[in-house]
N, C-alpha and C. Protein backbone atom coordinates (compact mmCIF):
# COMPACT_ATOMS: atom_id res chain seq x y z
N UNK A 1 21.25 -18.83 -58.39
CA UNK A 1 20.38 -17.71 -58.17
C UNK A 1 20.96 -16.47 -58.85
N UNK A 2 20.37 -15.48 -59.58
CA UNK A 2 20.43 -14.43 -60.35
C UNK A 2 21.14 -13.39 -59.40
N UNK A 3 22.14 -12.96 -59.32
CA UNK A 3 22.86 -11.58 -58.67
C UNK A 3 21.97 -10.71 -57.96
N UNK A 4 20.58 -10.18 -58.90
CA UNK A 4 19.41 -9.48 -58.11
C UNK A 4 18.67 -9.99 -56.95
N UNK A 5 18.55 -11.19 -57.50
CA UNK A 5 17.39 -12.00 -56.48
C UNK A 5 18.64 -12.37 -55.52
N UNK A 6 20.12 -12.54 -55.34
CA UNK A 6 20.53 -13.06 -53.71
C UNK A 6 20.52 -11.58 -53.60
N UNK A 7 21.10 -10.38 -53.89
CA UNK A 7 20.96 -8.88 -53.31
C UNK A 7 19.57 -8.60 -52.55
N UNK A 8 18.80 -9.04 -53.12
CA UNK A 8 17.35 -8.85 -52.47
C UNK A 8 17.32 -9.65 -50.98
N UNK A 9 17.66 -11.05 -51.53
CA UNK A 9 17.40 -11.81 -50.10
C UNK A 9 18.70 -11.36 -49.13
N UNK A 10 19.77 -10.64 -49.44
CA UNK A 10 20.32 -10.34 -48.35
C UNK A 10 19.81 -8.65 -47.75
N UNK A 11 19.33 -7.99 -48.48
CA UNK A 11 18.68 -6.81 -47.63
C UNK A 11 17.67 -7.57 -46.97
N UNK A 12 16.54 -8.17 -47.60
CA UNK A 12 15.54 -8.94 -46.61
C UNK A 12 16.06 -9.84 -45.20
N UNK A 13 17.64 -10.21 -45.64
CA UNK A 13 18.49 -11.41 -44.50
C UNK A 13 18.94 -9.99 -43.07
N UNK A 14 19.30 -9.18 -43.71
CA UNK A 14 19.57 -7.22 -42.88
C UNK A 14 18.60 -7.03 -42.29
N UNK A 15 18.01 -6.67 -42.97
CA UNK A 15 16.35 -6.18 -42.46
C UNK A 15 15.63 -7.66 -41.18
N UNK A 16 15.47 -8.38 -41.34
CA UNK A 16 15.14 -9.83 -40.78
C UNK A 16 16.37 -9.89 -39.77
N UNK A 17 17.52 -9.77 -39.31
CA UNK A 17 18.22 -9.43 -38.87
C UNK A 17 18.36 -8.51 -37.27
N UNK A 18 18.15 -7.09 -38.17
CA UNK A 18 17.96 -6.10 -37.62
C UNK A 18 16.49 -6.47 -37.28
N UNK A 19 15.64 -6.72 -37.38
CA UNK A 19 14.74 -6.98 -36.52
C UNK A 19 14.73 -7.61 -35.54
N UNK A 20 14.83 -9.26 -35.60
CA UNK A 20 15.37 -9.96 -34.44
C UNK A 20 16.02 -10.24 -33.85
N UNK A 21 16.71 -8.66 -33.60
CA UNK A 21 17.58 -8.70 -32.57
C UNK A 21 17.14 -7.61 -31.03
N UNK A 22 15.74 -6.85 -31.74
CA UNK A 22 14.94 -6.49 -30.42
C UNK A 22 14.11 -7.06 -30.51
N UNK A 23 13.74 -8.56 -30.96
CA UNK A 23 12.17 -9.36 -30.64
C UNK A 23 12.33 -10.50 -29.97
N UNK A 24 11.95 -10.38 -28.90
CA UNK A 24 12.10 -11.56 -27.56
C UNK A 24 11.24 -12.48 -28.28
N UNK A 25 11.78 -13.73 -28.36
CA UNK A 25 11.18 -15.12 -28.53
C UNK A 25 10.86 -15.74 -27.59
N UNK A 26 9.16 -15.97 -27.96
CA UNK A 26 8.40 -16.70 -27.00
C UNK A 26 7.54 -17.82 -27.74
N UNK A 27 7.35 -18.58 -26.47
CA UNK A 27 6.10 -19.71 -26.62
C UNK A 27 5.14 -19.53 -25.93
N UNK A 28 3.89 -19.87 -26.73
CA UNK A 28 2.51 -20.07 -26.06
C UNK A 28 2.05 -21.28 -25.42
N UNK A 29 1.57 -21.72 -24.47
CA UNK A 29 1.09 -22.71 -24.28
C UNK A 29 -0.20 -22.59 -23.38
N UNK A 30 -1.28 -23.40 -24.14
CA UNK A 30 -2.88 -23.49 -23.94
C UNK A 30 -3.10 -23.93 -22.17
N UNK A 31 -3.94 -23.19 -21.75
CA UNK A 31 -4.20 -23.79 -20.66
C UNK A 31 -5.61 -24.51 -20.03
N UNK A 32 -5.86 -24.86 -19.17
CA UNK A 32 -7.28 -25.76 -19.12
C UNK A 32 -8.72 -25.06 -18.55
N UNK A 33 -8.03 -23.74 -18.83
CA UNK A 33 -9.52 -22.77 -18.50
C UNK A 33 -9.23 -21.90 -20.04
N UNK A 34 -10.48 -21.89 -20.49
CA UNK A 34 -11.17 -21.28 -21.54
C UNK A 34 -11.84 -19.30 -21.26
N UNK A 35 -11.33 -18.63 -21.92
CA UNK A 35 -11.15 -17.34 -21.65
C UNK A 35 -10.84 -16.34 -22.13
N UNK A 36 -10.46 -15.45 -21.36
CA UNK A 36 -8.94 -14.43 -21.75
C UNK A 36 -7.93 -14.99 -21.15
N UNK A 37 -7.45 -15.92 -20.27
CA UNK A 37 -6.21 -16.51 -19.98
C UNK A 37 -5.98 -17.94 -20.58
N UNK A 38 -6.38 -17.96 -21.52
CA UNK A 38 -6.53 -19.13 -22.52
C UNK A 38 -5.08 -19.91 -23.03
N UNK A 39 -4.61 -18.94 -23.10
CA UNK A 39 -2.72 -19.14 -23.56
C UNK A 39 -1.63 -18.12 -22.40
N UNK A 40 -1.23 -19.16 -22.51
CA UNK A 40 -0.28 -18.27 -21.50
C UNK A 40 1.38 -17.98 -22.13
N UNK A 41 2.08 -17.40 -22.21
CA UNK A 41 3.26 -16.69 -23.17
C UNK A 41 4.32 -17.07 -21.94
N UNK A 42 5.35 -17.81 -22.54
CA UNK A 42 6.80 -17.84 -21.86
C UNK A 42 7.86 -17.11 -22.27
N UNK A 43 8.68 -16.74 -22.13
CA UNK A 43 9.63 -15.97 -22.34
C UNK A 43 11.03 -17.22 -22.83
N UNK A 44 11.73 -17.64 -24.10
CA UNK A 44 12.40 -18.25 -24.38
C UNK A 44 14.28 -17.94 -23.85
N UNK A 45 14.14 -16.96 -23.48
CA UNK A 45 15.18 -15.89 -23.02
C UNK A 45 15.89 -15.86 -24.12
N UNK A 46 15.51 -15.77 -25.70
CA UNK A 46 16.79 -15.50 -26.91
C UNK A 46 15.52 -14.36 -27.55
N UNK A 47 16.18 -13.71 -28.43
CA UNK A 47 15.45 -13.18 -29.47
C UNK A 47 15.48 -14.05 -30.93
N UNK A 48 15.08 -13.16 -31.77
CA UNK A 48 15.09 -14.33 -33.08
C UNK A 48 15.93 -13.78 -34.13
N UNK A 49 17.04 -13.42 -33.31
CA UNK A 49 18.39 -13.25 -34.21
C UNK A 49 18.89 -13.44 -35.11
N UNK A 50 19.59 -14.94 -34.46
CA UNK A 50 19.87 -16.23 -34.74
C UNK A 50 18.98 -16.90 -35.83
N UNK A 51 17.67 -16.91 -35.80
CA UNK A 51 16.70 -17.34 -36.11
C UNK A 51 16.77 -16.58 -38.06
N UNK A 52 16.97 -15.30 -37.71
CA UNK A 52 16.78 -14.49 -38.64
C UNK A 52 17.94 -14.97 -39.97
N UNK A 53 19.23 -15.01 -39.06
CA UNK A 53 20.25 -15.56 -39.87
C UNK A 53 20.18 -16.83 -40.62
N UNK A 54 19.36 -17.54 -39.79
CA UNK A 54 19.36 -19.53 -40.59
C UNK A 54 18.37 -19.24 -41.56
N UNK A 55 17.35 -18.28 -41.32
CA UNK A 55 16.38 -18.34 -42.34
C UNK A 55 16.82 -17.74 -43.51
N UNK A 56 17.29 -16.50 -43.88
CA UNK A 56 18.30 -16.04 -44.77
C UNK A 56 18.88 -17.21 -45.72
N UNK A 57 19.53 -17.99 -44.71
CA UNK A 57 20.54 -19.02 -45.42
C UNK A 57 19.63 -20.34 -46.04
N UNK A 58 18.58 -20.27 -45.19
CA UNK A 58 17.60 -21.50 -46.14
C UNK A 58 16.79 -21.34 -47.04
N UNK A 59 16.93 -19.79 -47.67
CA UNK A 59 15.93 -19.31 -48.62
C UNK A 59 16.54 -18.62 -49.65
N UNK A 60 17.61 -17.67 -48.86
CA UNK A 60 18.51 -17.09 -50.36
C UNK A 60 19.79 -17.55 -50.23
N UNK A 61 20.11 -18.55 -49.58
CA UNK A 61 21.50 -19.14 -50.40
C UNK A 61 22.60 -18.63 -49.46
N UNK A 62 23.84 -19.16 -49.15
CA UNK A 62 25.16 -19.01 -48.68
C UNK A 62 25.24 -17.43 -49.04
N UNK A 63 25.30 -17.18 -50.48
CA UNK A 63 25.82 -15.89 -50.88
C UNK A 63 24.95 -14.48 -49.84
N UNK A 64 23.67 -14.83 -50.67
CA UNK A 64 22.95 -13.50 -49.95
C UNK A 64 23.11 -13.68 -48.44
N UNK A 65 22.60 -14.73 -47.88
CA UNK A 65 23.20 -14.81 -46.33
C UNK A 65 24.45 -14.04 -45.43
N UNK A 66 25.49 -14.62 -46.25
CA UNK A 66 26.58 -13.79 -45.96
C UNK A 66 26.70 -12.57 -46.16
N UNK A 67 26.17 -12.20 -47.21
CA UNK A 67 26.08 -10.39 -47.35
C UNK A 67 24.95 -10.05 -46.39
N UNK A 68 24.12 -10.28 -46.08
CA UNK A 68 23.29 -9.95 -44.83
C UNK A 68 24.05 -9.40 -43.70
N UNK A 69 24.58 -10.71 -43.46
CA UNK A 69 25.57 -10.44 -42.33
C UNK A 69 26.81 -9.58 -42.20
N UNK A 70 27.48 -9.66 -43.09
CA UNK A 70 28.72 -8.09 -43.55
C UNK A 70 28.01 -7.16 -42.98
N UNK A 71 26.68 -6.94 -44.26
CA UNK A 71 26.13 -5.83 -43.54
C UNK A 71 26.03 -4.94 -42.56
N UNK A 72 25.23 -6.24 -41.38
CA UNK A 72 24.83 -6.36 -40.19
C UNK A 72 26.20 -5.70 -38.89
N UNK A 73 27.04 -6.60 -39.53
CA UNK A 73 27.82 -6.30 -38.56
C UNK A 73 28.76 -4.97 -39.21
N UNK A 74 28.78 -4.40 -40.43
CA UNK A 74 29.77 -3.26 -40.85
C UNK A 74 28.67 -2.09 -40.28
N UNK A 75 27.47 -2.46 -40.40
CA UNK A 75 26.30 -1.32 -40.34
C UNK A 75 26.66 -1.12 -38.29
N UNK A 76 26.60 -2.53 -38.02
CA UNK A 76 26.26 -1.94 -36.35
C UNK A 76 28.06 -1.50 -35.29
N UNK A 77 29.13 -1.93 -36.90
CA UNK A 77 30.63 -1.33 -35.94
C UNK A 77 29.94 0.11 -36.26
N UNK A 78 29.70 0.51 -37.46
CA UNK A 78 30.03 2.03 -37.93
C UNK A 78 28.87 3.03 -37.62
N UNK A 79 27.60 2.61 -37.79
CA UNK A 79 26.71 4.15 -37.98
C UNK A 79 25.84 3.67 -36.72
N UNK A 80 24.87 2.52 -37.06
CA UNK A 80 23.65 2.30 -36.16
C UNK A 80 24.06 1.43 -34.96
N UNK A 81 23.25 1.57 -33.78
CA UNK A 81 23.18 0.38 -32.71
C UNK A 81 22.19 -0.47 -32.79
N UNK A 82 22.58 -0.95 -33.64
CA UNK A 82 21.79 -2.36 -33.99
C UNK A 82 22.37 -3.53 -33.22
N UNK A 83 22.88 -3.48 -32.46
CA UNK A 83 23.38 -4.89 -31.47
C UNK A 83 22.63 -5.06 -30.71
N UNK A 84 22.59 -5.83 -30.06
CA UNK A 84 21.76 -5.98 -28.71
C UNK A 84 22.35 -4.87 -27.29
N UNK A 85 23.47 -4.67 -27.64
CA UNK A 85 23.31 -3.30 -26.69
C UNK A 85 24.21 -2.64 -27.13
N UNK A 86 23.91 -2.12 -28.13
CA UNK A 86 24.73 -0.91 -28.77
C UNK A 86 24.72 -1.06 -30.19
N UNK A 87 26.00 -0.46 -30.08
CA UNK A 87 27.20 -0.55 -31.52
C UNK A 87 27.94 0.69 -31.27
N UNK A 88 28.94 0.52 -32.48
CA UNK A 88 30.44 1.17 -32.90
C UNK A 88 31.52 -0.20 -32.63
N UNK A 89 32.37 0.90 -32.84
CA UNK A 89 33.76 -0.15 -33.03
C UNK A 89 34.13 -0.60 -31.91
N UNK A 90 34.05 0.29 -30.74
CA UNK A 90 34.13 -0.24 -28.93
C UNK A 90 33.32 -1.74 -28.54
N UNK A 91 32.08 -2.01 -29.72
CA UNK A 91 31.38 -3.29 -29.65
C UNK A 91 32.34 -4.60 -29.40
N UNK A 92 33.48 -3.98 -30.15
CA UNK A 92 34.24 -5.23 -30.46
C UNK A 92 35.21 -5.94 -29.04
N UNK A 93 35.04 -5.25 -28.00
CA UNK A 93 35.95 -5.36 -27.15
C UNK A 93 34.30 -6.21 -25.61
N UNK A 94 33.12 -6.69 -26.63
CA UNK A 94 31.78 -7.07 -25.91
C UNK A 94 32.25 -8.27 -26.09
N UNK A 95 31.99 -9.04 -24.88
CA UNK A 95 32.25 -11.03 -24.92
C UNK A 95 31.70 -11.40 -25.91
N UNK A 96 30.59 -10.88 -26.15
CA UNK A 96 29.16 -11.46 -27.12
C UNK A 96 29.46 -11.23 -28.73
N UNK A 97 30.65 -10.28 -29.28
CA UNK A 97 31.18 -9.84 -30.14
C UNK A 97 31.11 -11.12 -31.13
N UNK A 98 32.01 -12.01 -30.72
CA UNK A 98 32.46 -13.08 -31.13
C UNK A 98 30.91 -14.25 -31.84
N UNK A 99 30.11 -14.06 -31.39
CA UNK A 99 29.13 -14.85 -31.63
C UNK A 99 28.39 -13.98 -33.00
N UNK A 100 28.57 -12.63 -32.87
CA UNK A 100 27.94 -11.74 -33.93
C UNK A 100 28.79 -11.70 -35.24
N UNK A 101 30.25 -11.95 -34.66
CA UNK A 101 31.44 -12.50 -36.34
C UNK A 101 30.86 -13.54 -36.48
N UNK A 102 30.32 -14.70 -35.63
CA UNK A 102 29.84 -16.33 -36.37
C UNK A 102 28.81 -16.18 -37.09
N UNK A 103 28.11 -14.92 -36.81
CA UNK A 103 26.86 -15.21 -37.80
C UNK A 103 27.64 -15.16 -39.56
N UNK A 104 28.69 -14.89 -39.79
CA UNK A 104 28.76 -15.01 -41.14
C UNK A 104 29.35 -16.12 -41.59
N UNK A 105 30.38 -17.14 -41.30
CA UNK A 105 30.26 -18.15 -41.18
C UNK A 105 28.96 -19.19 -41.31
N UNK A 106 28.51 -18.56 -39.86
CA UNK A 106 27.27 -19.56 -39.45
C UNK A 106 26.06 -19.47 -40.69
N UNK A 107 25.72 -18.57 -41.30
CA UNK A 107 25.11 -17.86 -42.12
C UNK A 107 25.34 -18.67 -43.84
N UNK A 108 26.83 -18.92 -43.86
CA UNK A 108 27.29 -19.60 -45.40
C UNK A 108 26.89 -20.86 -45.03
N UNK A 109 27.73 -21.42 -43.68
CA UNK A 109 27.49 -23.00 -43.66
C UNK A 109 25.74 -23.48 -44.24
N UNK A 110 24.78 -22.43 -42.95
CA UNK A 110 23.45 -22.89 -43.25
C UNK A 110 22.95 -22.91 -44.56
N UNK A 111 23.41 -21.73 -45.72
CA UNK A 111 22.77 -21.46 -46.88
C UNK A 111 23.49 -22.79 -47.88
N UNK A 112 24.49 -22.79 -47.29
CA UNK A 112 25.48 -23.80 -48.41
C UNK A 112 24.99 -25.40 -48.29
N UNK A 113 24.65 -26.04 -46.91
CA UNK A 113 24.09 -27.03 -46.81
C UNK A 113 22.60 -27.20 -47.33
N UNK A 114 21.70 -25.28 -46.90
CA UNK A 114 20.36 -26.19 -47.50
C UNK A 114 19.97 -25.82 -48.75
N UNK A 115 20.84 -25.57 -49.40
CA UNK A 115 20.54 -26.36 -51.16
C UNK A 115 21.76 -27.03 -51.61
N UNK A 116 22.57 -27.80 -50.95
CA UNK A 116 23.08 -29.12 -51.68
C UNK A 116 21.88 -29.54 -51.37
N UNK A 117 20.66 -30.27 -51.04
CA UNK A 117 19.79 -31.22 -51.02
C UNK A 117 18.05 -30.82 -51.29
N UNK A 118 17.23 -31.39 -51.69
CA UNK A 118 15.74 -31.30 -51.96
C UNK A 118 15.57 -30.32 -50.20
N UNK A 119 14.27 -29.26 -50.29
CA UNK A 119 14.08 -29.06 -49.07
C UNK A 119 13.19 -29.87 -48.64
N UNK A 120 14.36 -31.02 -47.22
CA UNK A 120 13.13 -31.66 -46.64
C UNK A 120 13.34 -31.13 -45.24
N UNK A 121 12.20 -31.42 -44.14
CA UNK A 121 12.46 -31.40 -43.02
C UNK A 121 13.73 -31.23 -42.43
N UNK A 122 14.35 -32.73 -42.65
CA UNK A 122 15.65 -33.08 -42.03
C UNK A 122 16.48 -32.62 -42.99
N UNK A 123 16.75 -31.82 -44.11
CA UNK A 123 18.18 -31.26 -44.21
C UNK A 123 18.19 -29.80 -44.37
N UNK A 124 17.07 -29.05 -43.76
CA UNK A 124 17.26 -27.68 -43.19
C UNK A 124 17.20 -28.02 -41.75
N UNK A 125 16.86 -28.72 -40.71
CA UNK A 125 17.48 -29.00 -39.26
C UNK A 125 18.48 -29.32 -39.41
N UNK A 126 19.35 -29.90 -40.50
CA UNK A 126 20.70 -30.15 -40.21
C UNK A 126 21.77 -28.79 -40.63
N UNK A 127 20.61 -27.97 -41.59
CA UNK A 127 21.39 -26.89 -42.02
C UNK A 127 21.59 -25.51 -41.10
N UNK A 128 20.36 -25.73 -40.11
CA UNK A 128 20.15 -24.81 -39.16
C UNK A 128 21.19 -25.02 -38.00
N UNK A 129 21.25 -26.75 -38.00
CA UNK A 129 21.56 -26.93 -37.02
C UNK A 129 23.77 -27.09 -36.87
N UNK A 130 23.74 -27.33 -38.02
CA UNK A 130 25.22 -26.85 -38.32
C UNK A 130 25.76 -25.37 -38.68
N UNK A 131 24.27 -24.47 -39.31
CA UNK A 131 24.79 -23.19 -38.93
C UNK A 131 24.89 -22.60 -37.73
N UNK A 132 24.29 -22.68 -36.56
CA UNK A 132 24.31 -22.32 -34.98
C UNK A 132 25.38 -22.84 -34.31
N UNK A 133 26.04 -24.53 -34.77
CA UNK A 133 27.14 -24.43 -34.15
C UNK A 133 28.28 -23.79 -34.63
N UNK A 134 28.34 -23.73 -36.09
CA UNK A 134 29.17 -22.43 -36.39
C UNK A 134 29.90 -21.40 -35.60
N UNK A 135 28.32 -20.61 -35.18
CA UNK A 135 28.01 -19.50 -35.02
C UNK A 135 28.58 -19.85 -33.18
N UNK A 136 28.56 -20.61 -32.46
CA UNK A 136 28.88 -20.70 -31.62
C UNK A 136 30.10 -21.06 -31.02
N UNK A 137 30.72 -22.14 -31.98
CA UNK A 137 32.37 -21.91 -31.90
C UNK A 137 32.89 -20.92 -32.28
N UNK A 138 32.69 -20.09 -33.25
CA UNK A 138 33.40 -19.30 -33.67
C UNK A 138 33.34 -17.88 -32.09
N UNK A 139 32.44 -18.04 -31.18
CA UNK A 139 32.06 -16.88 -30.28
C UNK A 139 32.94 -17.37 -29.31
N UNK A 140 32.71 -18.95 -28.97
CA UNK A 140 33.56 -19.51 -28.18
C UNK A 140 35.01 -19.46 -28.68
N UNK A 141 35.26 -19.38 -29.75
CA UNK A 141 36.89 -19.68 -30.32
C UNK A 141 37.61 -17.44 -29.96
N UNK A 142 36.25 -16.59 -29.99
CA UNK A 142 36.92 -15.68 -30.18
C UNK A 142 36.48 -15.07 -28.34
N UNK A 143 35.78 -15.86 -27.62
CA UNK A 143 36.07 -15.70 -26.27
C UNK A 143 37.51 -15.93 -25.29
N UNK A 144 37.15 -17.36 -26.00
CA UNK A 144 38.95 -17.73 -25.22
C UNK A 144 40.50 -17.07 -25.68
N UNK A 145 40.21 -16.57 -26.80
CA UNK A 145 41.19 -15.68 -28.02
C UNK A 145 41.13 -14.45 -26.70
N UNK A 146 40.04 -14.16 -26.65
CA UNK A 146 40.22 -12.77 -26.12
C UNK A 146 40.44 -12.60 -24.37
N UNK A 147 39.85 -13.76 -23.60
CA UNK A 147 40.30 -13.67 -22.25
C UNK A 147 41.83 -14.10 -22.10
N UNK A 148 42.39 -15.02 -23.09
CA UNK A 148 43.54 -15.73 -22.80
C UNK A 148 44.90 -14.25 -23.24
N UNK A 149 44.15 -13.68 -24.33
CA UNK A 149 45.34 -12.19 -24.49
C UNK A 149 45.04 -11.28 -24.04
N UNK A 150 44.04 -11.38 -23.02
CA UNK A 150 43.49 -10.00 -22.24
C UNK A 150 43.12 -8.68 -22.91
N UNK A 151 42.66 -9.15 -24.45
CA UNK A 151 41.66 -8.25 -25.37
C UNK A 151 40.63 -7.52 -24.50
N UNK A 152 40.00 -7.97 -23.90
CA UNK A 152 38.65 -7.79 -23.25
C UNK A 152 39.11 -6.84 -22.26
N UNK A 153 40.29 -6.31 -21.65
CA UNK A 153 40.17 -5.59 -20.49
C UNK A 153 40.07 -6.41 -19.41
N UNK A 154 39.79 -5.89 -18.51
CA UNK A 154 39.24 -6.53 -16.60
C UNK A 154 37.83 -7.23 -17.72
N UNK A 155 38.14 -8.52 -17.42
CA UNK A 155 36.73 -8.99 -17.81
C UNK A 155 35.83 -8.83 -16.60
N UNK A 156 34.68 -8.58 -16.90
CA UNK A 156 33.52 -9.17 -15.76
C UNK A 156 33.15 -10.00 -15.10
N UNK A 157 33.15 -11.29 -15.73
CA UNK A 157 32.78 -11.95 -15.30
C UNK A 157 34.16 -13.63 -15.78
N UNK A 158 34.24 -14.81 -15.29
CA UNK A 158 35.46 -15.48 -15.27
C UNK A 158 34.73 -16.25 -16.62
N UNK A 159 35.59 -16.63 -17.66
CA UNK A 159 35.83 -17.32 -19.00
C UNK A 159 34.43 -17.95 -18.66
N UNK A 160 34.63 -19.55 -17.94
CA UNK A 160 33.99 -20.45 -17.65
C UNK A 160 32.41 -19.73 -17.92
N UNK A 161 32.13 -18.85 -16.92
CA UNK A 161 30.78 -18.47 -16.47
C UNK A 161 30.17 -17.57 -18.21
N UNK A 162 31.21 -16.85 -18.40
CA UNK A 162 30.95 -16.04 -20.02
C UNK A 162 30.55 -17.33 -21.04
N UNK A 163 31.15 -18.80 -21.03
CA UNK A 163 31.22 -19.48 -22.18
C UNK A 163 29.52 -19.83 -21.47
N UNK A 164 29.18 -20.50 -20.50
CA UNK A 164 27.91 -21.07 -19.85
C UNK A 164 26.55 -19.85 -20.10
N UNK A 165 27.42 -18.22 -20.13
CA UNK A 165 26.23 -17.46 -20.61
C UNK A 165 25.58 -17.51 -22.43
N UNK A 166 26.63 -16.90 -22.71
CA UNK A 166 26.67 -17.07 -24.24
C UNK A 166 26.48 -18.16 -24.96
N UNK A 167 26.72 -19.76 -24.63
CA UNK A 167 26.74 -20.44 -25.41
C UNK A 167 25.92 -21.27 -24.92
N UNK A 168 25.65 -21.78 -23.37
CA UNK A 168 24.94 -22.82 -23.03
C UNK A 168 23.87 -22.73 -22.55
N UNK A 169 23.67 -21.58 -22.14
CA UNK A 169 22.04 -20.93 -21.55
C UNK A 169 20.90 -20.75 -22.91
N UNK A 170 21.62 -20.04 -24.29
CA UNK A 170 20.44 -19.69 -24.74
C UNK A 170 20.47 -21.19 -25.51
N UNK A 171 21.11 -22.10 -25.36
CA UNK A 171 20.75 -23.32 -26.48
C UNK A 171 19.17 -23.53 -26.82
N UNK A 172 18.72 -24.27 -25.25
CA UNK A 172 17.25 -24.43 -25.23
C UNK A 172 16.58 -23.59 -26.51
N UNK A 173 16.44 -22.34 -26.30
CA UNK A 173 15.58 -20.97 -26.69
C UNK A 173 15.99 -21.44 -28.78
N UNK A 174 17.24 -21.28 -28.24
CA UNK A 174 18.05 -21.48 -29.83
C UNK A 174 17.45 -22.45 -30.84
N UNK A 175 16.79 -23.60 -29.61
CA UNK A 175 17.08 -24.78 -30.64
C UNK A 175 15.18 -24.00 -30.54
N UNK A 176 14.72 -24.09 -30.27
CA UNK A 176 12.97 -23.66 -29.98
C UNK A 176 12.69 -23.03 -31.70
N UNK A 177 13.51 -21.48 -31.85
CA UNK A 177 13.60 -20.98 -32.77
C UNK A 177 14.39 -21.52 -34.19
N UNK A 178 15.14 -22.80 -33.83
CA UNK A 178 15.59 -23.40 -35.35
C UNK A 178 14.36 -24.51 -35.46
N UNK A 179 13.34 -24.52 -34.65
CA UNK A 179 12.36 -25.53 -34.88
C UNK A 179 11.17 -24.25 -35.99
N UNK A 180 11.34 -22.93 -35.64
CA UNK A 180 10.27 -22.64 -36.09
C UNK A 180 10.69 -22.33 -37.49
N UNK A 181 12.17 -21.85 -37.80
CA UNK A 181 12.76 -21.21 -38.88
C UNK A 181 12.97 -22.35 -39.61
N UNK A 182 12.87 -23.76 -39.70
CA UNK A 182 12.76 -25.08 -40.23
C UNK A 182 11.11 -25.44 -40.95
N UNK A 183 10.64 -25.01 -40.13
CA UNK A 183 8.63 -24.98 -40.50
C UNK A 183 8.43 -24.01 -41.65
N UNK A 184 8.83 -22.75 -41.24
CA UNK A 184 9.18 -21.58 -41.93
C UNK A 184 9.92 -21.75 -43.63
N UNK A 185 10.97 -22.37 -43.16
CA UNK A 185 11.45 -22.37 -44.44
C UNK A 185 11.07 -23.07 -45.61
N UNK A 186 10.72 -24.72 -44.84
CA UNK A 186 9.95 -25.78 -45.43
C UNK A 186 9.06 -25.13 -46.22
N UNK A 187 7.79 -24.93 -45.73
CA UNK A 187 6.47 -23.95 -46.17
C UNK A 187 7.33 -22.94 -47.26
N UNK A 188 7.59 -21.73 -47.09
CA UNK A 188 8.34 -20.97 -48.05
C UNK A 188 9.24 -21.44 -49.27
N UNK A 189 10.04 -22.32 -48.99
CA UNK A 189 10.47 -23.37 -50.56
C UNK A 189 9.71 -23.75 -51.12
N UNK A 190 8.91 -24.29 -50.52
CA UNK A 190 7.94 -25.54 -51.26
C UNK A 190 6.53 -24.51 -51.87
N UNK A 191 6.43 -23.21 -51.71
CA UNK A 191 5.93 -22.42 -51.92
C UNK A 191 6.44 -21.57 -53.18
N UNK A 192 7.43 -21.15 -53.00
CA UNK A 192 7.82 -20.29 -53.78
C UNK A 192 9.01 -20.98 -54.96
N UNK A 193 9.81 -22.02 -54.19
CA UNK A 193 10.72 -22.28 -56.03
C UNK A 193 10.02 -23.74 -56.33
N UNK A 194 8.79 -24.51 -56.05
CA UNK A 194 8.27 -25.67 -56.44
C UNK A 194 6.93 -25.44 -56.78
């Protein structure tokens, strides 16, 4: 890919980013009265963060991906609160910290796996799906880093219960949104470089 065109897809990977990280991800599902209560909206309990990051990586490549994410996270230590609850450099001392360093990692793995192969179905779910665990050891690797040297201060809440928030609660939601950013991407390749 041309130097311009990954620069582009990583402001678009920023921007896409910084968006879904205040847009609650939901599902619709039809119900058996015909109406205005026709669909009814669930609440997935993730936003489309995560979502934002795999797609980045399945459209402009490891490179722009990762610069997305620098970005993301140099933009929300230093000027904006673009985190989910905040920013600055004090961010860094948030349990959840650790999962927001995996997005760059998580971010190369996904872009780097989905073009070694044709875009099919199954090797952007595998690219999505090896970028999220990335993104999740690396939160888990810098949770236990940080309760075990007492980085974190008086934590809040005990290791165990932090790893079950952060990592095992939003899976469900997680995997919901690598189903849609897989549809998404499919459609968009097969669109735009075929």
């Amino acid at each position: 890919m041309a130097i311009s065109t990954e620069l582009l897809w990583a402001f678009i990977g920023l921007l896409l980013t910084i968006g879904g990280t205040f847009l609650e991800a939901f599902v619709a599902t039809p119900t058996w009265q015909w109406g205005t209560n026709s669909l009814q909206t669930h609440s997935l309990g993730v936003t489309y963060q995560i979502g934002a990051v795999l797609l980045v990586g399945c459209l402009g490549g490891r490179n722009a991906a990762v610069l997305s994410q620098i970005a993301y996270v140099l933009l929300g230590l230093t000027w904006f609160p673009i985190f989910a609850q905040g920013g600055g450099m004090s961010y860094i001392k948030e349990p959840s910290f650790g999962y927001i360093l995996g997005f760059i990692p998580g971010a190369w793995v996904c872009g780097f796996l989905a073009f070694k192969a044709l875009p099919r179905l199954e090797s952007l779910v595998f690219s999505c799906l090896s970028g999220l665990l990335t993104i999740h050891l690396t939160g888990i690797l810098y949770l236990v880093l940080s309760y075990s040297s007492g980085w974190l201060g008086k934590a809040q809440i005990p290791l165990q219960q932090a790893l079950l928030k952060y990592s095992l609660y939003p899976l469900p939601g997680q995997f919901a949104v690598i189903c849609a950013v897989t549809l998404i991407a499919f459609t968009l390749r097969h669109i735009m470089f075929y």
